[in-house]
C-alpha atoms as a PDB file:
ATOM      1  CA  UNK A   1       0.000   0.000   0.000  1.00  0.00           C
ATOM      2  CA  UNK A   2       1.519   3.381  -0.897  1.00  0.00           C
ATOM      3  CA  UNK A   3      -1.096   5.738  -0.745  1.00  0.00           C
ATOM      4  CA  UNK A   4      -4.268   6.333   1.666  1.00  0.00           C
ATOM      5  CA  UNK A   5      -6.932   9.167   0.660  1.00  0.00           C
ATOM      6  CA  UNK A   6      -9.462   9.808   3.634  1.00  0.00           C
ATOM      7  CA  UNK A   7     -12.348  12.102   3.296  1.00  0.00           C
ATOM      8  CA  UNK A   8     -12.325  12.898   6.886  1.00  0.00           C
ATOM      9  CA  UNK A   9     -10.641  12.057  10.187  1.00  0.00           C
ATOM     10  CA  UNK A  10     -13.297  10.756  12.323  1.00  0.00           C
ATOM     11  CA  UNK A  11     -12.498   7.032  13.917  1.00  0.00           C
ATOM     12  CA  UNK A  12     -14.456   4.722  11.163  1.00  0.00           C
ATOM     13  CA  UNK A  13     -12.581   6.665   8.562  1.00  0.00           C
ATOM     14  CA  UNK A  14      -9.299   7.263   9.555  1.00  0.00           C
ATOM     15  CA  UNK A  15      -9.048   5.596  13.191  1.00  0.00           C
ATOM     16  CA  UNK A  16      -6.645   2.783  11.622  1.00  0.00           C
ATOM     17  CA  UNK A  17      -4.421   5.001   9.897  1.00  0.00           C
ATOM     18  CA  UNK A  18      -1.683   5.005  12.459  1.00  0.00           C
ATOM     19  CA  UNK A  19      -1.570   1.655  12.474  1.00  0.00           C
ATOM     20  CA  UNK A  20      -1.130   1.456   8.353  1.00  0.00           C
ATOM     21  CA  UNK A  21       1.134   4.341   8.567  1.00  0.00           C
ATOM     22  CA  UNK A  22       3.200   2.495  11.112  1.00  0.00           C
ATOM     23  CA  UNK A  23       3.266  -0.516   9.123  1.00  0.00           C
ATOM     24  CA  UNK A  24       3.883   1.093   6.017  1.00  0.00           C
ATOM     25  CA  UNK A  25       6.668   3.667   6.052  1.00  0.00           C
ATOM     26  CA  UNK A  26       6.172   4.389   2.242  1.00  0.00           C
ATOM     27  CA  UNK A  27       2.819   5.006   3.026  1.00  0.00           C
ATOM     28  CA  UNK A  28       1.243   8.138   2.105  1.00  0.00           C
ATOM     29  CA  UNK A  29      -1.470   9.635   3.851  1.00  0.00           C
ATOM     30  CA  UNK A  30      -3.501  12.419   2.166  1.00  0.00           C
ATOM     31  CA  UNK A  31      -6.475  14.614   3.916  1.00  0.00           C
ATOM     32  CA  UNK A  32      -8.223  17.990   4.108  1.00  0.00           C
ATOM     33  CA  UNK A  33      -5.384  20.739   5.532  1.00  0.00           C
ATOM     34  CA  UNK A  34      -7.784  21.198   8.467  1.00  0.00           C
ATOM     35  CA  UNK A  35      -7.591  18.058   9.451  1.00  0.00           C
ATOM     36  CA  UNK A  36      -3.870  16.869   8.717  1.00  0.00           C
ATOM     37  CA  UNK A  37      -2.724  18.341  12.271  1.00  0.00           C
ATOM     38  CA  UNK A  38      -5.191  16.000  13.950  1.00  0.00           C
ATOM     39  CA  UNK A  39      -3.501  12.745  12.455  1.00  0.00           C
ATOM     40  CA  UNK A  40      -0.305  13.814  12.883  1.00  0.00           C
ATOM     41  CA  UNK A  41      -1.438  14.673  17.261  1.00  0.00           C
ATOM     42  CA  UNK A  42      -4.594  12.561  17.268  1.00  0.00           C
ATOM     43  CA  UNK A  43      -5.223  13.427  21.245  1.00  0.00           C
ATOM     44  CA  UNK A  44      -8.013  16.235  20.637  1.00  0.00           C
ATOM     45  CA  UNK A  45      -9.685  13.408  18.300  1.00  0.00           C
ATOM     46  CA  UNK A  46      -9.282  10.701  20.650  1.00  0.00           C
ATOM     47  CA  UNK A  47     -10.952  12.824  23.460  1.00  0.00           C
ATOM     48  CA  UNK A  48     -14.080  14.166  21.415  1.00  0.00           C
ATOM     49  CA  UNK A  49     -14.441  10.746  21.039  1.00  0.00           C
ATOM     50  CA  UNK A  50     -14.030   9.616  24.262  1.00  0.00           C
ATOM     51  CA  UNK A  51     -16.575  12.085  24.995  1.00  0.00           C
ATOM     52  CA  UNK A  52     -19.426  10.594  22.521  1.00  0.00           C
ATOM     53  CA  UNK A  53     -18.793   6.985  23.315  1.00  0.00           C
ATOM     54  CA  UNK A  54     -17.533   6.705  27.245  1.00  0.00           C
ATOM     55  CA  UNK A  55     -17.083   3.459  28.128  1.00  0.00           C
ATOM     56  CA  UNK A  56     -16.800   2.058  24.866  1.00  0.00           C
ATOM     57  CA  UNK A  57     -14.217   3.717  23.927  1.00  0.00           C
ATOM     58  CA  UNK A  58     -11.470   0.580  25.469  1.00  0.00           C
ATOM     59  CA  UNK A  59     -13.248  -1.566  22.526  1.00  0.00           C
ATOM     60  CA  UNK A  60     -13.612   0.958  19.777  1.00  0.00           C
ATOM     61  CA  UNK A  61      -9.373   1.879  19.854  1.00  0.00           C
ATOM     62  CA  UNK A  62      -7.370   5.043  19.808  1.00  0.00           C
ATOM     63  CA  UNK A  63      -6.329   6.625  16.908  1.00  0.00           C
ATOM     64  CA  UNK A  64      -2.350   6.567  17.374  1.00  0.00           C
ATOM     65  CA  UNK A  65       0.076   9.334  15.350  1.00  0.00           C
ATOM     66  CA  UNK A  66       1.231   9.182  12.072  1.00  0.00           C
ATOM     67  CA  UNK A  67       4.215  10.917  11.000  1.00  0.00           C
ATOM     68  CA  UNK A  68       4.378  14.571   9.898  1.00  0.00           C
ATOM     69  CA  UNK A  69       6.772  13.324   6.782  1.00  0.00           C
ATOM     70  CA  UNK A  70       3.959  10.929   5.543  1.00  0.00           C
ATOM     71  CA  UNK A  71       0.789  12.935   6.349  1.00  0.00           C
ATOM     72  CA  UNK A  72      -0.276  14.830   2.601  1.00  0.00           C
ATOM     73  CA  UNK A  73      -2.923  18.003   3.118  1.00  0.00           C
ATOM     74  CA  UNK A  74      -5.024  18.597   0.242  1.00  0.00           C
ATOM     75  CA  UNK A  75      -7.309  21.876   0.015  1.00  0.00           C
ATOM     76  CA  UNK A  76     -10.337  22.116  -2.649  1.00  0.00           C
ATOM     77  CA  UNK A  77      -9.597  21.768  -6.100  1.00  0.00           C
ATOM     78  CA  UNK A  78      -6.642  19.980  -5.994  1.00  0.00           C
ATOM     79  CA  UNK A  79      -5.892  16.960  -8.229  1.00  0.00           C
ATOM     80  CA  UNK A  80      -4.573  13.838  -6.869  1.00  0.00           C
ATOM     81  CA  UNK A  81      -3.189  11.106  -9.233  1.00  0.00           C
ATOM     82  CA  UNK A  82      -2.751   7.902  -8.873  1.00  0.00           C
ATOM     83  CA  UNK A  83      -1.221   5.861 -11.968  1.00  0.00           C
ATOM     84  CA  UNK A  84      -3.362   7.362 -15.357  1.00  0.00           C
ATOM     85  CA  UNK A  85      -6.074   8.309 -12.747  1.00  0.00           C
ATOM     86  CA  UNK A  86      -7.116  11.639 -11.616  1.00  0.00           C
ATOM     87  CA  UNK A  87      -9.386  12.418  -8.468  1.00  0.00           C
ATOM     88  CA  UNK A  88     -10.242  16.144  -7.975  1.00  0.00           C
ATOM     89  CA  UNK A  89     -10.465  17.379  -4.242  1.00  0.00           C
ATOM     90  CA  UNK A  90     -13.562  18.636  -3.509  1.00  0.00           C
ATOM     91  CA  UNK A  91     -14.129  20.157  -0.370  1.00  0.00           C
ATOM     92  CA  UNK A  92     -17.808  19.582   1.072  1.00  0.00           C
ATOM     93  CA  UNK A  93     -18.150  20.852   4.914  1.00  0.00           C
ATOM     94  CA  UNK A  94     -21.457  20.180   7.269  1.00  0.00           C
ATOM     95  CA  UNK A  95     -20.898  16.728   8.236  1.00  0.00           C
ATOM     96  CA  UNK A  96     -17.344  17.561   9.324  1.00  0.00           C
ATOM     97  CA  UNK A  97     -15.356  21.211   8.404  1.00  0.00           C
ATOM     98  CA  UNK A  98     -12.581  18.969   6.992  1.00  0.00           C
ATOM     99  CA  UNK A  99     -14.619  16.923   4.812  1.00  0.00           C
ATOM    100  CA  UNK A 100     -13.700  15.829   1.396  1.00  0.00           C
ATOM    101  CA  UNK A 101     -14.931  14.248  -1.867  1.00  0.00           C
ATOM    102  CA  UNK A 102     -13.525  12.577  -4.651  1.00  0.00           C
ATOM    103  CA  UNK A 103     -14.294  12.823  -8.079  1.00  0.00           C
ATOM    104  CA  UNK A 104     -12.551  11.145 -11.332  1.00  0.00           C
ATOM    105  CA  UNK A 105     -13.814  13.486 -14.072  1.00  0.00           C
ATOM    106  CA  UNK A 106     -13.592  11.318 -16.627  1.00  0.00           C
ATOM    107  CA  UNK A 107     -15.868   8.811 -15.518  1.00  0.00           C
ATOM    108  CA  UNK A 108     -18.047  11.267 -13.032  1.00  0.00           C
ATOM    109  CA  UNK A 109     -17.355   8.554 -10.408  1.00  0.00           C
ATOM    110  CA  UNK A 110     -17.910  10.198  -6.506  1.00  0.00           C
ATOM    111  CA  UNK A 111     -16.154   9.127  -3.770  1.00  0.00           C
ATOM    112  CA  UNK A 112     -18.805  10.872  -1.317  1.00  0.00           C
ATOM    113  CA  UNK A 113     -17.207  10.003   2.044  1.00  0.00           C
ATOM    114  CA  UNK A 114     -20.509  11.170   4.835  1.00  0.00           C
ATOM    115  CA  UNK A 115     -20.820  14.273   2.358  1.00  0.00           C
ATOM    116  CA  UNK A 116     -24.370  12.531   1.488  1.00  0.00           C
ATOM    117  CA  UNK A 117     -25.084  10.063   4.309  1.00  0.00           C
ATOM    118  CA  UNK A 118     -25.533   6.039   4.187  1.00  0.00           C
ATOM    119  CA  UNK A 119     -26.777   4.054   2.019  1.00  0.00           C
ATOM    120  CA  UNK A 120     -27.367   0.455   3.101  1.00  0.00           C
ATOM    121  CA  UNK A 121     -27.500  -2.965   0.495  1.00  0.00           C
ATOM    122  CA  UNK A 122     -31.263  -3.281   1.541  1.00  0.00           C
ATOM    123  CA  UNK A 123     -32.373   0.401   0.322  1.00  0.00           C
ATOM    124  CA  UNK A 124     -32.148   1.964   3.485  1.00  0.00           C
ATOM    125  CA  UNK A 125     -31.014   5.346   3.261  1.00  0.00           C
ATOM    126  CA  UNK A 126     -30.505   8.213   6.157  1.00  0.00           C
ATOM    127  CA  UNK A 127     -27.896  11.286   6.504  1.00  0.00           C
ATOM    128  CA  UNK A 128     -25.092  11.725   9.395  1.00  0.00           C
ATOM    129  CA  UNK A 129     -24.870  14.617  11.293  1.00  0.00           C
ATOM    130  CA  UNK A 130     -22.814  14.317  14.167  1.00  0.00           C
ATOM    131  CA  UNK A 131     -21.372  16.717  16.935  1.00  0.00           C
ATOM    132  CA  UNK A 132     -19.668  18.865  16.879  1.00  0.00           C
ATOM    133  CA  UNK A 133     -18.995  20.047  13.402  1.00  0.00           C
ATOM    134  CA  UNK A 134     -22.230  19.243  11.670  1.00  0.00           C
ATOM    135  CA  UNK A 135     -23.906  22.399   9.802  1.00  0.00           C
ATOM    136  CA  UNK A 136     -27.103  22.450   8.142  1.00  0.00           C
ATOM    137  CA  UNK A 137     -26.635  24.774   5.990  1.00  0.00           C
ATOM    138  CA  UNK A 138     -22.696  24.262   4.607  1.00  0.00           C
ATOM    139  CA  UNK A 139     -24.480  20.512   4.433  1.00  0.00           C
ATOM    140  CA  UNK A 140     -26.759  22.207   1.943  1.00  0.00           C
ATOM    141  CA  UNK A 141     -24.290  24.089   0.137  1.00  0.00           C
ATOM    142  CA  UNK A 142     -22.121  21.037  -0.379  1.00  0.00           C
ATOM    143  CA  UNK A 143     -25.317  18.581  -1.423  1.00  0.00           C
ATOM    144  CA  UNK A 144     -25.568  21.271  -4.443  1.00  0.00           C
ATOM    145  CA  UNK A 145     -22.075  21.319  -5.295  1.00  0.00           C
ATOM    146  CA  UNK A 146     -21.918  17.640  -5.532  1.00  0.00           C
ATOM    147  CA  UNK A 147     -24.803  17.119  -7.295  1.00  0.00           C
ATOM    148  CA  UNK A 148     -23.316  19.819 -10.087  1.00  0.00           C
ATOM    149  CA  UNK A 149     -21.010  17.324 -10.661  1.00  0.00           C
ATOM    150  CA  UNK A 150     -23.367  15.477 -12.166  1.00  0.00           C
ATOM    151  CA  UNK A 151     -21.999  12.139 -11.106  1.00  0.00           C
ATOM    152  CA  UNK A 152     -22.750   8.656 -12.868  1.00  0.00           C
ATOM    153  CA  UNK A 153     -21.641   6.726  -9.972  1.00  0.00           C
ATOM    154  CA  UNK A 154     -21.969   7.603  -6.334  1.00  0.00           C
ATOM    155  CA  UNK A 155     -19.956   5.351  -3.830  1.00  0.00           C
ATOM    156  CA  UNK A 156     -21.051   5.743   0.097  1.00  0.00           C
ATOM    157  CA  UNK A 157     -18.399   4.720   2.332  1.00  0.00           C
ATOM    158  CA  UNK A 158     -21.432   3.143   4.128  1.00  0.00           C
ATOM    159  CA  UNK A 159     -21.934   1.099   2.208  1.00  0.00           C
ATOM    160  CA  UNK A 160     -21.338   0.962  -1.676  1.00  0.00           C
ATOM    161  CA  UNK A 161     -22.429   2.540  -5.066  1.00  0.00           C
ATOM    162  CA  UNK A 162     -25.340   3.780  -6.357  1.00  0.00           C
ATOM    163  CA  UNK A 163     -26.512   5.696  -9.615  1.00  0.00           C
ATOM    164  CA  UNK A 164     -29.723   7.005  -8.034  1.00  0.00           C
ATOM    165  CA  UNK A 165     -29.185  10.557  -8.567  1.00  0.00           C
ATOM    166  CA  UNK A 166     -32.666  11.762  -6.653  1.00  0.00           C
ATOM    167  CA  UNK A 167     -30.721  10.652  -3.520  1.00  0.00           C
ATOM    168  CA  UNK A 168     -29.568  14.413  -4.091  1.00  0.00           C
ATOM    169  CA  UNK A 169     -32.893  15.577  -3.214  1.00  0.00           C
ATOM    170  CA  UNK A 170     -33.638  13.455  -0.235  1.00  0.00           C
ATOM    171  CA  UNK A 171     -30.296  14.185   1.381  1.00  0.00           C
ATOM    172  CA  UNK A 172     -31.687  17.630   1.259  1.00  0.00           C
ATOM    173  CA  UNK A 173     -35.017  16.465   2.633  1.00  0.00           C
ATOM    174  CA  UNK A 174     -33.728  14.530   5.713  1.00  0.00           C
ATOM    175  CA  UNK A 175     -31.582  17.721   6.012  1.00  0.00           C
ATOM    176  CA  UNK A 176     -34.500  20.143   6.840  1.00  0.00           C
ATOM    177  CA  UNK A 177     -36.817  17.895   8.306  1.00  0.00           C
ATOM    178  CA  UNK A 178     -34.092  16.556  10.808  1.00  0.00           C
ATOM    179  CA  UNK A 179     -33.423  19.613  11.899  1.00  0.00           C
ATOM    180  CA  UNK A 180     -36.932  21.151  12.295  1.00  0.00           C
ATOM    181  CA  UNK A 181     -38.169  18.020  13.917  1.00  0.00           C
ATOM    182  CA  UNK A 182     -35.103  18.259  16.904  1.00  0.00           C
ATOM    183  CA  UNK A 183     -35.916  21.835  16.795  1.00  0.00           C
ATOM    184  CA  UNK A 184     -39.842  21.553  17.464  1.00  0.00           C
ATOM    185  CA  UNK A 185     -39.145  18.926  20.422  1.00  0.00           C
ATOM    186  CA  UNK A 186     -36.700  21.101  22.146  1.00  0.00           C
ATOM    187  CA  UNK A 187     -39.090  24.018  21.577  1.00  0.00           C
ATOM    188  CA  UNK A 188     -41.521  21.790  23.818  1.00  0.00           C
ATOM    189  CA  UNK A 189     -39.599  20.128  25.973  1.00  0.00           C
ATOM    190  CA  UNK A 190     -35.776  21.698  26.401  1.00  0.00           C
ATOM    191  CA  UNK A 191     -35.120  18.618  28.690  1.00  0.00           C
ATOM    192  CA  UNK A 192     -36.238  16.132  26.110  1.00  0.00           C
ATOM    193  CA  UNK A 193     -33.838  12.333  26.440  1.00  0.00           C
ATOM    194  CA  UNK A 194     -33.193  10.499  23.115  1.00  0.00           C
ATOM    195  CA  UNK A 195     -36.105   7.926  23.380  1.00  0.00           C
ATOM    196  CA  UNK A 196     -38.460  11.031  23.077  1.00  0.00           C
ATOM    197  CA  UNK A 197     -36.469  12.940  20.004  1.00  0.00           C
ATOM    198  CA  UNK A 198     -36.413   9.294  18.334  1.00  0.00           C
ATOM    199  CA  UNK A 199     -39.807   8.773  18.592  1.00  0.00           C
ATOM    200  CA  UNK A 200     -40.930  11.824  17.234  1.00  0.00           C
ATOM    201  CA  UNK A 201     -38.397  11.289  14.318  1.00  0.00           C
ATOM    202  CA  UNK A 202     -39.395   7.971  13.796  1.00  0.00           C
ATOM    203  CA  UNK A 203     -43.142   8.939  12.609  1.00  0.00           C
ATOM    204  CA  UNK A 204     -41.919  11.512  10.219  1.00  0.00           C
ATOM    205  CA  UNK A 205     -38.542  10.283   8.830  1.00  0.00           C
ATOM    206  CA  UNK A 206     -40.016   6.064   7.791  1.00  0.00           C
ATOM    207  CA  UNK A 207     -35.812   4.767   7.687  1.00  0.00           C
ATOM    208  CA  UNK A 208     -35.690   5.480  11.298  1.00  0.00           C
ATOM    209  CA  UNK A 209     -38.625   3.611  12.120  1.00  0.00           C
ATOM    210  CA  UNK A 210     -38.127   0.766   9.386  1.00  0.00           C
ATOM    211  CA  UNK A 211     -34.203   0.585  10.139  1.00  0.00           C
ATOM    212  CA  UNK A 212     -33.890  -0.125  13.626  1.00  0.00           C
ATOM    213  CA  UNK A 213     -31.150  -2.088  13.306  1.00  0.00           C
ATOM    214  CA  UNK A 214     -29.269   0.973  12.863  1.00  0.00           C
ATOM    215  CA  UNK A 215     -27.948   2.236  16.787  1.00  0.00           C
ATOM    216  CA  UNK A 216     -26.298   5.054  15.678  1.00  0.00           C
ATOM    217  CA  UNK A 217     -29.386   7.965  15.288  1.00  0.00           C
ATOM    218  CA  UNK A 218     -28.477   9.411  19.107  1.00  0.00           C
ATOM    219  CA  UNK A 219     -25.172  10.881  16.980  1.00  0.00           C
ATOM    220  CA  UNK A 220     -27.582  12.871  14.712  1.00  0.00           C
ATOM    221  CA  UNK A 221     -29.766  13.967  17.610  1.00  0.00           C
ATOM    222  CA  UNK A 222     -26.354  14.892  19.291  1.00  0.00           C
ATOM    223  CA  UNK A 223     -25.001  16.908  16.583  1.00  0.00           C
ATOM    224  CA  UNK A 224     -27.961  19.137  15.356  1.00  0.00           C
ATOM    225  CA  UNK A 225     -28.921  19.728  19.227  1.00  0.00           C
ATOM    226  CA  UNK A 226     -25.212  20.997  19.121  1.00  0.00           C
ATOM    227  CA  UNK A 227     -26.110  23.131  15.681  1.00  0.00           C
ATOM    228  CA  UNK A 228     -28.678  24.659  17.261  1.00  0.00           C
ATOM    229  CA  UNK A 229     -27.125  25.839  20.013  1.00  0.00           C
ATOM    230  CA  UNK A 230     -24.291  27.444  18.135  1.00  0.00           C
ATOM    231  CA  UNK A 231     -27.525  29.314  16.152  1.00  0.00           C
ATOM    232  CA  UNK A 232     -29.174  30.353  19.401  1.00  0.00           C
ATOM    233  CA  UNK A 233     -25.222  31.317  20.427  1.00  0.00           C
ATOM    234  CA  UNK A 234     -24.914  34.023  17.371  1.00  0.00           C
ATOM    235  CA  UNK A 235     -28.428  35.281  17.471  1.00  0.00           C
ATOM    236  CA  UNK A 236     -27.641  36.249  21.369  1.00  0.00           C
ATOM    237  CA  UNK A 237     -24.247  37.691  20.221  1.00  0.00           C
END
């Protein structure tokens, strides 16, 4: 392996990297400029996360360092080539500030990263916003700018390809009505635990209801809650 491109830094992205860096001397790493610093000194990443996850945290892993010498930052509109194959960096903030996508021009594949959410084998599809970075509307803004792309081929990190281009659209949905929904229940009830935001959620938003399986939603309800805050914060400014 010489070369490692990761469209962000959090843990099920990038949380091995050390460890392949380590393994790999050759290896080169490349991410966002905003975010090389934290894989070079991971310990403000490993302590957000320690934050969201707790006790888990001993079987989920730290992120360890990886070498200033084999660490690459990229910025938006750069062109990274590999062989006779080009991928232009496309920065794409609101999930993360850091966030990248990929995109070979020639055949309008996307590497989308969390840029657009998951999109499970069975049809199941839902977008990630997690604390603390997540933005509604720079998630907006980056939906559009991928989409202009016009890509043939869009491949989720979670979990695979697709060539449904109205996913576009309902990213942008599940954008709004995520956020007006957490909005509304804090409105009414400021104190409001995760079964209650979930619930409500669930009867407006059908994947959270029809894909249980999924135990990650508390990350969205963490991360807008956080958005909102930050809104509230400026208004009061």
């Amino acid at each position: 392996m010489k070369y490692l491109i990761t469209t962000h830094i959090h843990l099920d992205h990038t949380g091995a990297a050390g460890d392949l860096a380590r393994e790999n001397p050759d290896l080169t790493v490349f991410v966002h400029e905003l975010g090389a610093p934290h894989l070079i000194n991971p310990e403000r990443l490993n302590q957000s996360v320690r934050l969201i996850y707790g006790s888990q945290m001993e079987e989920i892993g730290e992120m360890i360092p990886i070498p200033e010498s084999q660490v690459r930052p990229v910025t938006d509109g750069d062109e990274i080539r590999l062989g006779k194959t080009r991928w232009q960096v496309v920065h794409t903030p609101g999930h993360a500030r850091y966030h990248i996508c990929l995109f070979e021009p020639e055949e309008k594949i996307l590497f989308a990263g969390d840029a657009l959410g998951c999109l499970y084998p069975d049809g199941a599809y839902f977008i990630v916003t997690p604390a603390p970075d997540y933005d509604q509307k720079l998630s907006l803004e980056s939906i559009q700018r991928l989409e202009d792309l016009k890509p043939e081929l869009i491949v989720f990190t979670h979990l695979g390809p697709s060539r449904d281009k109205t996913l576009f659209e309902e990213a942008r949905k599940q954008h709004r009505l995520w956020v007006d929904i957490i909005e509304e229940v804090l409105r009414s009830n400021p104190e409001a635990e995760i079964d209650e935001f979930l619930k409500m959620i669930s009867q407006k938003i059908p994947v959270v209801r029809d894909f249980p399986q999924y135990n990650s939603y508390f990350l969205n309800i963490g991360g807008i809650k956080r958005y909102l805050e930050k809104q509230k914060e400026k208004k009061d400014a």
